[in-house]
C-alpha atoms as a PDB file:
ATOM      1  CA  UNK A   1     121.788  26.141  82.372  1.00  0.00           C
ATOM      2  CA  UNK A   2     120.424  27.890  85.239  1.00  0.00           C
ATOM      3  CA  UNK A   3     116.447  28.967  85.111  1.00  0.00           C
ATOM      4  CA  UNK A   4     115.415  31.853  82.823  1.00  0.00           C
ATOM      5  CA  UNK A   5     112.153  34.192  82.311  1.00  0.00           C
ATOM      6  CA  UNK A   6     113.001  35.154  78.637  1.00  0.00           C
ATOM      7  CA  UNK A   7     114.552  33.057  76.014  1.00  0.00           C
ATOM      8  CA  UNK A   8     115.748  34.989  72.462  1.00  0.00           C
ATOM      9  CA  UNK A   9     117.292  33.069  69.918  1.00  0.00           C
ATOM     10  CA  UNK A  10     119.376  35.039  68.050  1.00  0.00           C
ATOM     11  CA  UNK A  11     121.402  32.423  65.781  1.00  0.00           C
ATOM     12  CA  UNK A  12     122.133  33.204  62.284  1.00  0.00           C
ATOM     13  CA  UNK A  13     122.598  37.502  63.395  1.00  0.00           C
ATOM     14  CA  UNK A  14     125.792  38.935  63.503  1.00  0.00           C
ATOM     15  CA  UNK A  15     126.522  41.768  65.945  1.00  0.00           C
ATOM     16  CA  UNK A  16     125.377  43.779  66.687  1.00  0.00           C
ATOM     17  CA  UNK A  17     122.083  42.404  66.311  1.00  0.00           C
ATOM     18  CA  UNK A  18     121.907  39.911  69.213  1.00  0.00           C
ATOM     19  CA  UNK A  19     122.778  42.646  71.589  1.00  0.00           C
ATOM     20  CA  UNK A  20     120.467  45.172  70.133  1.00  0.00           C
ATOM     21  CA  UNK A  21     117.766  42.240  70.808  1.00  0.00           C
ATOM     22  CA  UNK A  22     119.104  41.715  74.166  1.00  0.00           C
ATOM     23  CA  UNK A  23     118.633  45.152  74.842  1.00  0.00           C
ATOM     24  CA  UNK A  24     114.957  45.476  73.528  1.00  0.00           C
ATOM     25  CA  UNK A  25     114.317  42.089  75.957  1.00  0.00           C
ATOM     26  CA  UNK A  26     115.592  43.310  79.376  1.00  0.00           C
ATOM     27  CA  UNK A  27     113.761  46.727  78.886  1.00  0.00           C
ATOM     28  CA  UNK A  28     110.460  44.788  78.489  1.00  0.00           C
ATOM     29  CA  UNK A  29     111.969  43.069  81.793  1.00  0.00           C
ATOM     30  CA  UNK A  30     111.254  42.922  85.639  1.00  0.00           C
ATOM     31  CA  UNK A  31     114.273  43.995  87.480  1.00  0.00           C
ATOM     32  CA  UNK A  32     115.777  39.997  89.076  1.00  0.00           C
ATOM     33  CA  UNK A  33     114.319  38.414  85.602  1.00  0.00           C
ATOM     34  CA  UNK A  34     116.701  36.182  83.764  1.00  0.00           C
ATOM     35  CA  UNK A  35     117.073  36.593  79.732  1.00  0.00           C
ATOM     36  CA  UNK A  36     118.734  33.680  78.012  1.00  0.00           C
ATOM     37  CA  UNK A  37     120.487  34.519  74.775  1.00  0.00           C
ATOM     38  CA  UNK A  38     121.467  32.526  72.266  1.00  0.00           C
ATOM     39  CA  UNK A  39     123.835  33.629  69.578  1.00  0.00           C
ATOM     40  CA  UNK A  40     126.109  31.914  67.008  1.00  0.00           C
ATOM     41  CA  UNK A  41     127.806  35.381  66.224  1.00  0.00           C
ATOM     42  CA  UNK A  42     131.652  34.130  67.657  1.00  0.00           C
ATOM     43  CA  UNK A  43     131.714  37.925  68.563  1.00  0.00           C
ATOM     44  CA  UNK A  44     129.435  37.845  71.388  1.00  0.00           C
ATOM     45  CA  UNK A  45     131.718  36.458  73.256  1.00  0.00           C
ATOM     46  CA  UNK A  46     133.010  39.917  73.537  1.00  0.00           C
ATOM     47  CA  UNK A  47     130.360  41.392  73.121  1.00  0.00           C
ATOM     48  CA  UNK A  48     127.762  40.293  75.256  1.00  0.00           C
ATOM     49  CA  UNK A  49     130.070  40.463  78.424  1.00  0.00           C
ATOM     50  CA  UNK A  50     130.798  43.868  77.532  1.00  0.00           C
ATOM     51  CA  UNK A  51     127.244  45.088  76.817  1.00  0.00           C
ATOM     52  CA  UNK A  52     126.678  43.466  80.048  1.00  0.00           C
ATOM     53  CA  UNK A  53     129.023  45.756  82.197  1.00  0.00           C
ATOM     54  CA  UNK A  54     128.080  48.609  80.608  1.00  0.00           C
ATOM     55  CA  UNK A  55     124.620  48.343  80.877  1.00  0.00           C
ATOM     56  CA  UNK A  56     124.731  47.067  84.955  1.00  0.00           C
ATOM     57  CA  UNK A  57     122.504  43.552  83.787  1.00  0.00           C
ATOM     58  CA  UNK A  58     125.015  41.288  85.215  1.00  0.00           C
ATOM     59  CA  UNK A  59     126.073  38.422  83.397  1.00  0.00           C
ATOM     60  CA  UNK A  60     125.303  35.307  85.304  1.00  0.00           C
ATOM     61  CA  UNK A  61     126.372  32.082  82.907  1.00  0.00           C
ATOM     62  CA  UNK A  62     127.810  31.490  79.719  1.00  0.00           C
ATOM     63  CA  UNK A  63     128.561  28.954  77.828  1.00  0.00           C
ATOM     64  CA  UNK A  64     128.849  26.976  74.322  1.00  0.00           C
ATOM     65  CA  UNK A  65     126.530  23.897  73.241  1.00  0.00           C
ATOM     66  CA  UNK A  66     126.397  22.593  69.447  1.00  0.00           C
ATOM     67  CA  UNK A  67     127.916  25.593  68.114  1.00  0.00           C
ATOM     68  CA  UNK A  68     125.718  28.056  70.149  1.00  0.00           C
ATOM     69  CA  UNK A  69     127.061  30.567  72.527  1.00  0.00           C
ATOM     70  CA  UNK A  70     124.407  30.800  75.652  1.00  0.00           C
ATOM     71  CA  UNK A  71     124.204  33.746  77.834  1.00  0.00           C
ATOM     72  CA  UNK A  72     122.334  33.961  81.555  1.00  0.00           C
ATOM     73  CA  UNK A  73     121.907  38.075  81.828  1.00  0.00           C
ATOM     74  CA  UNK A  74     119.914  39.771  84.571  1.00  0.00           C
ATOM     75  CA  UNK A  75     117.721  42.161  84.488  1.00  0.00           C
ATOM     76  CA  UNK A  76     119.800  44.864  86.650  1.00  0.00           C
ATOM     77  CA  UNK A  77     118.432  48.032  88.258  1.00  0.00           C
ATOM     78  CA  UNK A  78     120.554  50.584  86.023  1.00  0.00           C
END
């Protein structure tokens, strides 16, 4: 896991929680910081990737450690 600025813990929410967190995060964010996520929700795998796109805070590194789905997002300039 690369380095990160931010780190929200989001296990034990289901969508779409985690990416309503993720959201709040990166617009309290410097554009080039790095949020990690953390979410058990299976559905992020989907989701977070999408949210990503549409939101233009590319998605730098996922992956899956103990049960926990970990997400690299940067802040983007959108």
């Amino acid at each position: 896991m690369s380095d990160f600025d931010v780190e929200l813990d989001t296990s034990g929410l289901n969508c779409p929680l985690p990416v309503l967190k993720a959201r709040k995060a990166l617009s309290e964010m410097s554009i080039g910081q790095k949020l990690h996520l953390i979410v058990t929700d299976p559905g992020a795998n989907q989701d977070i990737p999408a949210f990503s796109k549409m939101t233009g805070n590319p998605l730098l590194e996922s992956s899956e450690q103990d049960g926990k789905l970990h997400f690299i997002i940067e802040k983007g300039d959108a």
